[in-house]
N, C-alpha and C. Protein backbone atom coordinates (compact mmCIF):
# COMPACT_ATOMS: atom_id res chain seq x y z
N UNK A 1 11.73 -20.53 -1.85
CA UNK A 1 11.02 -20.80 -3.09
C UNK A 1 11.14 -19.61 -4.03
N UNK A 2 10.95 -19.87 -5.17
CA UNK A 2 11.33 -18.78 -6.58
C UNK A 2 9.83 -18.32 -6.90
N UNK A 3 9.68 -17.20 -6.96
CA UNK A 3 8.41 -16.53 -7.10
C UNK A 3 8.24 -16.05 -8.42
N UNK A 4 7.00 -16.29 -9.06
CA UNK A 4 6.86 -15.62 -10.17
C UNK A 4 6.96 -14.26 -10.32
N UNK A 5 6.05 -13.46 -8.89
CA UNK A 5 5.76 -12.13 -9.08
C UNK A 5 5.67 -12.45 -7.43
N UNK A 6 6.29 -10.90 -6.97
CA UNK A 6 6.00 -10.78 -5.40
C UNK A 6 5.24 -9.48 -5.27
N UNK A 7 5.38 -8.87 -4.05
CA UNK A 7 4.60 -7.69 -3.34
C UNK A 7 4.88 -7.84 -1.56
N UNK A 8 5.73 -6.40 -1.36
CA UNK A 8 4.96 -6.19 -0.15
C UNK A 8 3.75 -5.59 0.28
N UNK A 9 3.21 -6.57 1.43
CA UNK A 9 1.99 -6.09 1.83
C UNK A 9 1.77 -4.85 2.94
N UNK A 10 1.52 -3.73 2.77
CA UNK A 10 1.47 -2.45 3.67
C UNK A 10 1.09 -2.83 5.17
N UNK A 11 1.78 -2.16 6.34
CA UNK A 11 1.41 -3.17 7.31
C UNK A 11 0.44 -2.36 7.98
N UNK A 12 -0.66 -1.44 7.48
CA UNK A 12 -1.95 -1.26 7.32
C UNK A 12 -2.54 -1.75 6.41
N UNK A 13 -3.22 -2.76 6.89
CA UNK A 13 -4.52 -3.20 5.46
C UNK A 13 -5.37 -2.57 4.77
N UNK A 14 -5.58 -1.49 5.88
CA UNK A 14 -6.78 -0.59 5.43
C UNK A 14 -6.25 0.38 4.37
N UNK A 15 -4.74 0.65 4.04
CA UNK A 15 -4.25 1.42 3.26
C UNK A 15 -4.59 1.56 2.08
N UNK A 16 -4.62 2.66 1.23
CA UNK A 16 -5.08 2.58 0.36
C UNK A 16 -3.57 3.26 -1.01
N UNK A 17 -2.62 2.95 -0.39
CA UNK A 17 -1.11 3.18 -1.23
C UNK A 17 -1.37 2.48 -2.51
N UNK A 18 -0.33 2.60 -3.31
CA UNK A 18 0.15 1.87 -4.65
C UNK A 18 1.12 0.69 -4.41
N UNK A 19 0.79 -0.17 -4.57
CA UNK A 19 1.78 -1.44 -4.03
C UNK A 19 2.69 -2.10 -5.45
N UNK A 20 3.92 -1.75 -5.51
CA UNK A 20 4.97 -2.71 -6.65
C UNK A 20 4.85 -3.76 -6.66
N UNK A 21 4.57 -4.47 -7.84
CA UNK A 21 4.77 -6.36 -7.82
C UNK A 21 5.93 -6.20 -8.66
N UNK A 22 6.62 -7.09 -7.97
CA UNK A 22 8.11 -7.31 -8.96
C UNK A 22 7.94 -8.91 -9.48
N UNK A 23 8.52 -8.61 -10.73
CA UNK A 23 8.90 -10.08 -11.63
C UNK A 23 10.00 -10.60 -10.61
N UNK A 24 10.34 -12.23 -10.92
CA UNK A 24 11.04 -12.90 -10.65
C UNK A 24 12.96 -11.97 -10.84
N UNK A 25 12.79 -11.37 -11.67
CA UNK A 25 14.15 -10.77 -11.70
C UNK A 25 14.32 -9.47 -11.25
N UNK A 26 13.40 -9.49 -10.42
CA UNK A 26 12.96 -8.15 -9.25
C UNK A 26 12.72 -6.46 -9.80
N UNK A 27 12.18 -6.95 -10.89
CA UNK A 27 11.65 -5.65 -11.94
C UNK A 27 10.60 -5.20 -11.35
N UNK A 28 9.87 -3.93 -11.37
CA UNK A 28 8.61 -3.85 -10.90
C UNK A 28 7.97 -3.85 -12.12
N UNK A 29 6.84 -4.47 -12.51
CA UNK A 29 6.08 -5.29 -13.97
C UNK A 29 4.51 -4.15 -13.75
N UNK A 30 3.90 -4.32 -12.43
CA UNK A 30 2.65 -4.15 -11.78
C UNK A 30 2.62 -2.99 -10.81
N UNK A 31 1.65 -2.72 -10.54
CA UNK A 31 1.42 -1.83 -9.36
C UNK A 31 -0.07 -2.49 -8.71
N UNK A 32 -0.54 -2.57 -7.51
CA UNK A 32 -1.91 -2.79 -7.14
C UNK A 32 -2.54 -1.93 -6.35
N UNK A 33 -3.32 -1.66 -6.41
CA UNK A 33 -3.71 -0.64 -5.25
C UNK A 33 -5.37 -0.79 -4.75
N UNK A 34 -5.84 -0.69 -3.44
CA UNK A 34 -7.35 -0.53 -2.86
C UNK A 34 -7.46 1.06 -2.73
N UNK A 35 -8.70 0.85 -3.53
CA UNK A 35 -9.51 2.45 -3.18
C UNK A 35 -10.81 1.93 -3.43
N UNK A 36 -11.66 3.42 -2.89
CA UNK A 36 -12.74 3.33 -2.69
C UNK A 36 -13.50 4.58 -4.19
N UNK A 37 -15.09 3.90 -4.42
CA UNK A 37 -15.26 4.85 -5.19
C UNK A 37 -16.08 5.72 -4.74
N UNK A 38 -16.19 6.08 -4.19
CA UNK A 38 -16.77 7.41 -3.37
C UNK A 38 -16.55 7.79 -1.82
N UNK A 39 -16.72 8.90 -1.45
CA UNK A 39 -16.59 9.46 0.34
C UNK A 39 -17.22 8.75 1.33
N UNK A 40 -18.54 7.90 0.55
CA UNK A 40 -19.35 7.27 1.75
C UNK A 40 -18.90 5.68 1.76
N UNK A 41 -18.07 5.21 1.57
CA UNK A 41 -17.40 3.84 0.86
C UNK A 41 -16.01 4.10 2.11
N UNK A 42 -15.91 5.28 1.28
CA UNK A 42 -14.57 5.29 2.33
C UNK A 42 -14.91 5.37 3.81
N UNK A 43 -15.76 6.26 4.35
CA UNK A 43 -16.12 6.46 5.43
C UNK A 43 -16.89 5.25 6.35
N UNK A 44 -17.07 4.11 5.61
CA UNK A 44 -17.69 3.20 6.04
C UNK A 44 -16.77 2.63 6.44
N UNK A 45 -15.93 1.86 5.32
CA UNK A 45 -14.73 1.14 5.48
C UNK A 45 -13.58 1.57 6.70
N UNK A 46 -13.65 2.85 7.14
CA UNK A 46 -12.77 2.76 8.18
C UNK A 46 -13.15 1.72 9.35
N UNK A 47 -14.69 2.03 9.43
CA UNK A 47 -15.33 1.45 10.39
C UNK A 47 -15.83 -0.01 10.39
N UNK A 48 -15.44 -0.88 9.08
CA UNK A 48 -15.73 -2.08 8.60
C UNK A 48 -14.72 -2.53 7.76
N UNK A 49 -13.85 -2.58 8.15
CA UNK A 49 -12.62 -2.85 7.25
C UNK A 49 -12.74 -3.68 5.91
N UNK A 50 -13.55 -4.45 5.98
CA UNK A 50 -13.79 -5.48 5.30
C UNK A 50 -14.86 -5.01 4.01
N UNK A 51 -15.70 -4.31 4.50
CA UNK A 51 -16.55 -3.54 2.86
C UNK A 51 -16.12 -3.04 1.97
N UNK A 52 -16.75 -2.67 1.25
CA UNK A 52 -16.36 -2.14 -0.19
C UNK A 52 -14.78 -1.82 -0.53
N UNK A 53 -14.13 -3.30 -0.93
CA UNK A 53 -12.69 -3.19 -0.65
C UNK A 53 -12.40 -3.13 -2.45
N UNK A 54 -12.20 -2.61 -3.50
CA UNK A 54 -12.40 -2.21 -4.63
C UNK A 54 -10.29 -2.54 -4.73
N UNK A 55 -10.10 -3.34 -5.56
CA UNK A 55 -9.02 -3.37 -6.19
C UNK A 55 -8.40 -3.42 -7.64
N UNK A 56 -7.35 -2.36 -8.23
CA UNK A 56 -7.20 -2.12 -9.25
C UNK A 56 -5.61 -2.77 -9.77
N UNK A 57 -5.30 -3.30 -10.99
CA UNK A 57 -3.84 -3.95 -10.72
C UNK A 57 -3.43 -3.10 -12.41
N UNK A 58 -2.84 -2.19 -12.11
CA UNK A 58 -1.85 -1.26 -13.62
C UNK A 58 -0.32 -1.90 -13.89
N UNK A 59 -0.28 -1.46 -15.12
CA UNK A 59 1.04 -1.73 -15.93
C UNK A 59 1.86 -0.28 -15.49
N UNK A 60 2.88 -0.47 -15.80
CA UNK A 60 3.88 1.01 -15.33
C UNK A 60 2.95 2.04 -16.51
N UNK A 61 2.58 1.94 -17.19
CA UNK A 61 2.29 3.47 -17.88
C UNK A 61 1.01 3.92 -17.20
N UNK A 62 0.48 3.43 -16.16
CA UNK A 62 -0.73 3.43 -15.38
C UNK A 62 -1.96 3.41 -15.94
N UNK A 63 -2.16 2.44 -16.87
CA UNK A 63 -3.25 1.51 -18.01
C UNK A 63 -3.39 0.18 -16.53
N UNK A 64 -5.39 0.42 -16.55
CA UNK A 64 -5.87 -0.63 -15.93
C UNK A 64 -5.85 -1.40 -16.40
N UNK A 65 -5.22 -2.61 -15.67
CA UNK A 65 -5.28 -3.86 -16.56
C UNK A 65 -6.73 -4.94 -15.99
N UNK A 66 -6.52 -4.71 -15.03
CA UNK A 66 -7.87 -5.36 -13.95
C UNK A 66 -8.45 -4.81 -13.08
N UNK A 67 -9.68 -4.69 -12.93
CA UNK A 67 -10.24 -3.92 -11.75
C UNK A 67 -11.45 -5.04 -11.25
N UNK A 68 -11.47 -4.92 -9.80
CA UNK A 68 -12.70 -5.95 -9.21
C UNK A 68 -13.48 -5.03 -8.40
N UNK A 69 -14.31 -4.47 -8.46
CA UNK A 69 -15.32 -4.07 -7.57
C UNK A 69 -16.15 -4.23 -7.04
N UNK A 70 -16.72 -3.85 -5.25
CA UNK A 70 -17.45 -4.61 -5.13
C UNK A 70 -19.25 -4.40 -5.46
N UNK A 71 -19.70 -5.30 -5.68
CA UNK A 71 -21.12 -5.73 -6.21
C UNK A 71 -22.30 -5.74 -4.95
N UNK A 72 -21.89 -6.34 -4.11
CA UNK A 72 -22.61 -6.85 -2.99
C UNK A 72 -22.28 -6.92 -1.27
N UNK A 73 -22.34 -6.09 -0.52
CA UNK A 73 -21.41 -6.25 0.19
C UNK A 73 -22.12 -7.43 1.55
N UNK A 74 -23.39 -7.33 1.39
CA UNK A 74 -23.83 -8.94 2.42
C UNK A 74 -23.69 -10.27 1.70
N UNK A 75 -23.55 -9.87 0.43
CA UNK A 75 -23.51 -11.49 -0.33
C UNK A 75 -22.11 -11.78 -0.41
N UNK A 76 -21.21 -10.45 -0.06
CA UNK A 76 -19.90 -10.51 -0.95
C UNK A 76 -19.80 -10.82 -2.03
N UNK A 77 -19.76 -9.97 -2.91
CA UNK A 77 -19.17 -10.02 -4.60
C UNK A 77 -18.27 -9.59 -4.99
N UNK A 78 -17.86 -9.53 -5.93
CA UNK A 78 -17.13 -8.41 -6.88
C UNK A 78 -17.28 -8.83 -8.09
N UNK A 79 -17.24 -7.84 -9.14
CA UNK A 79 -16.83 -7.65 -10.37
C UNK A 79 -15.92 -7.61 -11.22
N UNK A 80 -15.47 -8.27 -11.96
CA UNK A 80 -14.37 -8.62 -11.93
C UNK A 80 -13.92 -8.08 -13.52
N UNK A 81 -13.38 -7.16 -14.15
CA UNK A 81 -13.22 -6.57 -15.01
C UNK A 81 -12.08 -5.97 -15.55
N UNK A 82 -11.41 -5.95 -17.05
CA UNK A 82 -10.22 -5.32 -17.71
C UNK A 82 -9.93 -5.36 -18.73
N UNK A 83 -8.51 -5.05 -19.09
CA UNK A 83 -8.23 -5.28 -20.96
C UNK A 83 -7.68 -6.69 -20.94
N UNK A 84 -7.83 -7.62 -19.98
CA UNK A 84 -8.15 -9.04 -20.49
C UNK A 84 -8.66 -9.75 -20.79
N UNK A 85 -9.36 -11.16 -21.14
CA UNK A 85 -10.25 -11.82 -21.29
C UNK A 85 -11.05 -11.92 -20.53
N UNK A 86 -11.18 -11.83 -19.46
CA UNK A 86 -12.14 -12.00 -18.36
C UNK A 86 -13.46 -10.26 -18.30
N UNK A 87 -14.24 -10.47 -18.51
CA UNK A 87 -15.11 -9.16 -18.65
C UNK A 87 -16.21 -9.63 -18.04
N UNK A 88 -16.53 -8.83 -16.68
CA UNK A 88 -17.96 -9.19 -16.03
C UNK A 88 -18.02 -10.46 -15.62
N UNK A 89 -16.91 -10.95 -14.72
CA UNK A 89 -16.73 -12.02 -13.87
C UNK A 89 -16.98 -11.58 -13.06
N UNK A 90 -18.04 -12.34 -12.43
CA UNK A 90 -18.13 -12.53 -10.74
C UNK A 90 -18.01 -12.94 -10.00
N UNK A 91 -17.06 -12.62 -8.76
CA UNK A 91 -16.52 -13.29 -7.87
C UNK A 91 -17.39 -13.39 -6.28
N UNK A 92 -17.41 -14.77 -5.99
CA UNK A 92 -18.44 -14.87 -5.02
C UNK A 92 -17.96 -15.80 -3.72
N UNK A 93 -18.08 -14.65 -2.81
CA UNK A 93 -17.64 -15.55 -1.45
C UNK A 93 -18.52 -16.51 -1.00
N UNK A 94 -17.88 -18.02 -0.87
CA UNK A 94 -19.00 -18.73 -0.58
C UNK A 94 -19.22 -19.50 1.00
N UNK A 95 -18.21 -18.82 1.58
CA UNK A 95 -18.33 -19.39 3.33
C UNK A 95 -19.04 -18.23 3.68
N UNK A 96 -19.83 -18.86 4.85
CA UNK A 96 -20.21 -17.79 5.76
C UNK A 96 -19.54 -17.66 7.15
N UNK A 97 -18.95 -18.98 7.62
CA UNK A 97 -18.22 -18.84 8.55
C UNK A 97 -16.96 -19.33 8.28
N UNK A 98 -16.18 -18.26 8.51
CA UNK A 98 -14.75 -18.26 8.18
C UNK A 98 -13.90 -19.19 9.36
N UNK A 99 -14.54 -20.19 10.07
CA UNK A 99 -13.47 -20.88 11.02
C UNK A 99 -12.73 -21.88 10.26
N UNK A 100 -13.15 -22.27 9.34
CA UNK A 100 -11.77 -23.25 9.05
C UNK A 100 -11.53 -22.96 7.58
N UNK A 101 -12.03 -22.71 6.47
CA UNK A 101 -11.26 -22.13 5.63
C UNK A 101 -12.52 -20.50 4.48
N UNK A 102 -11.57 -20.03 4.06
CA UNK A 102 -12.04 -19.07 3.19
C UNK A 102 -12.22 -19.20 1.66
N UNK A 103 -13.37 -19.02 0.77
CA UNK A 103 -13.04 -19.48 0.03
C UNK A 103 -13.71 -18.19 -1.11
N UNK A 104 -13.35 -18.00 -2.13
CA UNK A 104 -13.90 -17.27 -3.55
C UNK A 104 -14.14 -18.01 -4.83
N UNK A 105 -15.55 -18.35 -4.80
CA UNK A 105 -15.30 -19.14 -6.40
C UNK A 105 -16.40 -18.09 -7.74
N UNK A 106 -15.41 -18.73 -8.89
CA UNK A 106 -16.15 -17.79 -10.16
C UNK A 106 -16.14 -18.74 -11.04
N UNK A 107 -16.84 -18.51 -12.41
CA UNK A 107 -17.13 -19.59 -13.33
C UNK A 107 -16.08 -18.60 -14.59
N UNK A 108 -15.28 -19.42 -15.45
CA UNK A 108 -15.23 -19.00 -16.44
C UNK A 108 -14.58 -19.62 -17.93
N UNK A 109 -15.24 -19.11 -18.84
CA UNK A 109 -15.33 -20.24 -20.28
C UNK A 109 -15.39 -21.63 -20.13
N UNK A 110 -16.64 -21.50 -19.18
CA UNK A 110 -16.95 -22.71 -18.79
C UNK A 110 -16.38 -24.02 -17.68
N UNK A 111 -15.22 -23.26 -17.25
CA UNK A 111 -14.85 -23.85 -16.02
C UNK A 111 -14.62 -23.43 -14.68
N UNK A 112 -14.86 -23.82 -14.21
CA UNK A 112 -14.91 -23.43 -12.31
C UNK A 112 -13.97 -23.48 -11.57
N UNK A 113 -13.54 -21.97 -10.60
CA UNK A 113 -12.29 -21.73 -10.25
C UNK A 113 -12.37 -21.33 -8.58
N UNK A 114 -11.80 -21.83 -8.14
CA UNK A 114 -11.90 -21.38 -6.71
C UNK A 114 -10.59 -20.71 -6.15
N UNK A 115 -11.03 -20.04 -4.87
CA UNK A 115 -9.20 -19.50 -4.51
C UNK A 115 -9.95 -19.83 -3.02
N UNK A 116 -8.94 -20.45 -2.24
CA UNK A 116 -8.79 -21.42 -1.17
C UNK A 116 -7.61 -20.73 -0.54
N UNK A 117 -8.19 -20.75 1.21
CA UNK A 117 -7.06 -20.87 2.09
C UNK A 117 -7.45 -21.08 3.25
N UNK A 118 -6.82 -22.50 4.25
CA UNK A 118 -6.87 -23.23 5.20
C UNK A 118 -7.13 -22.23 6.50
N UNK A 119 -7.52 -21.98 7.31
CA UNK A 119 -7.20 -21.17 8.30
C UNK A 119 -6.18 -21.91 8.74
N UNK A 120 -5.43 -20.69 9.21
CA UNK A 120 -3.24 -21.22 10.05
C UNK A 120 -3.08 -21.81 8.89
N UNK A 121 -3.17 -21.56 8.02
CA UNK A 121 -2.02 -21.28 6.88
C UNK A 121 -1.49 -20.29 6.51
N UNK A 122 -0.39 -20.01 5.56
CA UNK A 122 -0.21 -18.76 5.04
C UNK A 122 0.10 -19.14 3.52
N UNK A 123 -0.87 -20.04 3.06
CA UNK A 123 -0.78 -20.13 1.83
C UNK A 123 -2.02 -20.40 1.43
N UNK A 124 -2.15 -19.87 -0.01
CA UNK A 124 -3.69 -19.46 -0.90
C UNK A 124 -3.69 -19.67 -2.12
N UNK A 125 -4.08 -20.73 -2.49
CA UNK A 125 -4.36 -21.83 -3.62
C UNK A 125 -5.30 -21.19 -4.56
N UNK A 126 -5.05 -21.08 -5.98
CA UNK A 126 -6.18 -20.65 -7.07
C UNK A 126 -6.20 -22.27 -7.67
N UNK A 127 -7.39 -22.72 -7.58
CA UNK A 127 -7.57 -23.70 -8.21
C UNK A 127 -8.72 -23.89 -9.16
N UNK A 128 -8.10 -24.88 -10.69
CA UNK A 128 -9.07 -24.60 -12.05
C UNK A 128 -9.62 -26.03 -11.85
N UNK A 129 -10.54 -26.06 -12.14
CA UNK A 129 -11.44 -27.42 -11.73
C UNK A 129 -10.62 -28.19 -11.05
N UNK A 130 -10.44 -28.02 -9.73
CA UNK A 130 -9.84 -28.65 -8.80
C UNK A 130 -8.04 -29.07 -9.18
N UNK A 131 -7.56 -28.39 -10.10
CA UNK A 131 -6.31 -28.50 -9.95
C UNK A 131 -5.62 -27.10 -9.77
N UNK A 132 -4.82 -27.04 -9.08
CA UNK A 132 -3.69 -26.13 -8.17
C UNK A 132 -3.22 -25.07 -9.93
N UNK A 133 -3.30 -23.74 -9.96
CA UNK A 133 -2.79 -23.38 -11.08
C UNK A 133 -1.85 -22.27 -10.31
N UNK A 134 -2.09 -21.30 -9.47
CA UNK A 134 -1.74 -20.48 -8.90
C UNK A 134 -1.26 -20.44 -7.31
N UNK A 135 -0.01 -20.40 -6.70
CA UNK A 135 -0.41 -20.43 -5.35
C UNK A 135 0.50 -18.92 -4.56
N UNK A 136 -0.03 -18.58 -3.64
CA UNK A 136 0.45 -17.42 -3.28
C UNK A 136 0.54 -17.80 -1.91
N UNK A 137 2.26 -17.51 -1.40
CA UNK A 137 2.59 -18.07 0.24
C UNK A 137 2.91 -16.21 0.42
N UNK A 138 3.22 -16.53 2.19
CA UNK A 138 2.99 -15.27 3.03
C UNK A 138 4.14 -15.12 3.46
N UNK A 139 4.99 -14.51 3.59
CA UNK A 139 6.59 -14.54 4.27
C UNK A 139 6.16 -14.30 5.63
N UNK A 140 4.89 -14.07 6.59
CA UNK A 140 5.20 -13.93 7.69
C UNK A 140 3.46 -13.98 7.84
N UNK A 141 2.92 -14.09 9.37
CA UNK A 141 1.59 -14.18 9.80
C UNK A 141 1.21 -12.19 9.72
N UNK A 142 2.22 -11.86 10.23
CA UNK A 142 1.57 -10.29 10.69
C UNK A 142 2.37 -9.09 9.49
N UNK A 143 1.68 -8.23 9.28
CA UNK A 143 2.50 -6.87 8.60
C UNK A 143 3.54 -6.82 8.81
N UNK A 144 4.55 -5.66 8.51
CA UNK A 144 4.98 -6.12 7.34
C UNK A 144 5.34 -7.75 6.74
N UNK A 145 4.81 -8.12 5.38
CA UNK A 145 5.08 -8.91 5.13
C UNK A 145 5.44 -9.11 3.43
N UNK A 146 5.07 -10.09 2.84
CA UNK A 146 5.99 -9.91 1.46
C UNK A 146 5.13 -11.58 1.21
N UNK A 147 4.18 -11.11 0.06
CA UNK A 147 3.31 -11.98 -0.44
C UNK A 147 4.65 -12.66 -1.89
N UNK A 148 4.14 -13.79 -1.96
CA UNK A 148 5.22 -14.33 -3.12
C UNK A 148 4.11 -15.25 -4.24
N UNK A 149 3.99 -14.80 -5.27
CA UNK A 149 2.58 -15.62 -6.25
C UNK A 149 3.67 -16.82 -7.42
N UNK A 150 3.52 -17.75 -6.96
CA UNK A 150 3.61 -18.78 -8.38
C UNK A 150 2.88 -19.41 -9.12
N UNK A 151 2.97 -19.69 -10.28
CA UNK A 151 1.96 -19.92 -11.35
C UNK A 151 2.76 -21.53 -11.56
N UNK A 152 1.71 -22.76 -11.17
CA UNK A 152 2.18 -24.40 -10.74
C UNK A 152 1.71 -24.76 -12.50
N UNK A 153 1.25 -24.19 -12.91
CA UNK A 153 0.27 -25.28 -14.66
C UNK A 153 -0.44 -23.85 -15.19
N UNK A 154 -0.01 -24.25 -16.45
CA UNK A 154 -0.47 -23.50 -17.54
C UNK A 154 -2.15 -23.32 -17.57
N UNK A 155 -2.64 -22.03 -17.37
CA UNK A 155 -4.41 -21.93 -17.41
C UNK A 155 -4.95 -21.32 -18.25
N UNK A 156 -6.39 -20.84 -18.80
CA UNK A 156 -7.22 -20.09 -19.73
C UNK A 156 -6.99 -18.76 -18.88
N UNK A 157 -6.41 -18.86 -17.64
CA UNK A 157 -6.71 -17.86 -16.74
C UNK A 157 -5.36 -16.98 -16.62
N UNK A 158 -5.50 -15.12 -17.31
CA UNK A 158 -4.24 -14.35 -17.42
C UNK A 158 -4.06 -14.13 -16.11
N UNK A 159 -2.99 -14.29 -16.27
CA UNK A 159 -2.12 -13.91 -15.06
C UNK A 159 -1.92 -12.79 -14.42
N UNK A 160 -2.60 -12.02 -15.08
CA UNK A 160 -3.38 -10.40 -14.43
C UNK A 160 -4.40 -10.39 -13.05
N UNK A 161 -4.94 -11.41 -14.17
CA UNK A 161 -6.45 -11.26 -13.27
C UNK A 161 -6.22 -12.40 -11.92
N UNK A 162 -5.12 -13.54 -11.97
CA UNK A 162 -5.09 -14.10 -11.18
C UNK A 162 -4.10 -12.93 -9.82
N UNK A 163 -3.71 -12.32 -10.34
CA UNK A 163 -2.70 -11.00 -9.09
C UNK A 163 -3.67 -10.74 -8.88
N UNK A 164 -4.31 -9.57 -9.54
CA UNK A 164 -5.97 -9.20 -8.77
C UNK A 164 -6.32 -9.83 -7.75
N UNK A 165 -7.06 -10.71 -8.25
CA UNK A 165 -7.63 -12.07 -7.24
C UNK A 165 -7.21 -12.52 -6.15
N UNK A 166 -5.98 -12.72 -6.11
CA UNK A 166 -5.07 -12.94 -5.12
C UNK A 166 -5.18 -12.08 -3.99
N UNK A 167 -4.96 -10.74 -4.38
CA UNK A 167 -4.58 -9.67 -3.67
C UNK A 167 -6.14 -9.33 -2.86
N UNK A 168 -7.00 -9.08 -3.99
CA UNK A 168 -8.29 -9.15 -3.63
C UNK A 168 -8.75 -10.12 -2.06
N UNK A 169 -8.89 -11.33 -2.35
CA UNK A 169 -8.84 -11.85 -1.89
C UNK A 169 -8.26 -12.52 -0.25
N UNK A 170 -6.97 -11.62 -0.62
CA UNK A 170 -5.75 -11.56 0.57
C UNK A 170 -6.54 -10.08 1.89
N UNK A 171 -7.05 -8.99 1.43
CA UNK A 171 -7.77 -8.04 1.99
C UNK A 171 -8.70 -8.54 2.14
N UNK A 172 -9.94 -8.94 1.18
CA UNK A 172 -11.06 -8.88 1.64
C UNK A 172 -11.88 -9.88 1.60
N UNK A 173 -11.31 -11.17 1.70
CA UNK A 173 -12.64 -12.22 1.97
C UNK A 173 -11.78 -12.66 3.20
């Protein structure tokens, strides 16, 4: 399949590197990266992989374009923030038990967006009132691997914030 934008995924999750997204004509466009905003964030997270997982997605001149941070870490949130349209979105995990699928939904300009994925799948659906806009497949179950994002229908939703999300999403719900 032809990818809009790819990424390999570090085959530590917990990493906190600069990750290249390349365009379809294998440019690097993006960079993404997880960090933490303070020593006690970090120091937790070794030990909870899953907390305060804070992701930032830059243009090559290293201008934030999106940042999601997290808000809540028993409710699971994040914040969802940048120089795009989207300002003070919140993203909200809404399973509590992750056995059969995972899910993140947010509201915005008035329509409702979810990002979906089946357990034993390796594919992760952004969907705008229930239609498919974004989907991101896995080249493999385990590290190293090589995430691939296509954009299926035109959305209100930049295509910034849907990498974010993705990626977000791919670590930490």
């Amino acid at each position: 399949m032809d990818y809009d934008f790819y990424y390999d995924v570090p085959t530590r999750l917990t990493s906190n590197i600069e990750i290249d997204v390349f365009n379809n004509e294998g440019k690097v466009v993006y960079s993404l990266q997880k960090y933490h905003k303070n020593v006690l964030q970090k120091l937790l997270a070794f030990h909870f992989t899953t907390w305060f997982i804070n992701v930032s997605l830059k243009d090559m001149e290293e201008t934030i374009l999106e940042n999601a941070e997290v808000i809540g870490v028993a409710k699971r949130k994040w914040l969802l923030n940048g120089l795009s349209r989207l300002k003070n979105v919140t993203l909200t995990d809404t399973i509590k038990f992750k056995m059969t699928e995972r899910k993140l939904e947010f509201h915005f300009n008035g329509r409702h967006y979810v990002i979906s994925k089946q357990t034993g799948t390796q594919q992760t659906t952004l969907y705008e009132e229930a239609e498919p806009i974004a989907i991101m497949e896995e080249s493999s179950k385990f590290p190293p691997r090589t995430n691939g994002i296509s954009f299926v229908k035109e959305s209100r939703l930049p295509e910034t914030s849907a990498l974010c999300m993705h990626h977000l999403f791919e670590i930490g719900v």
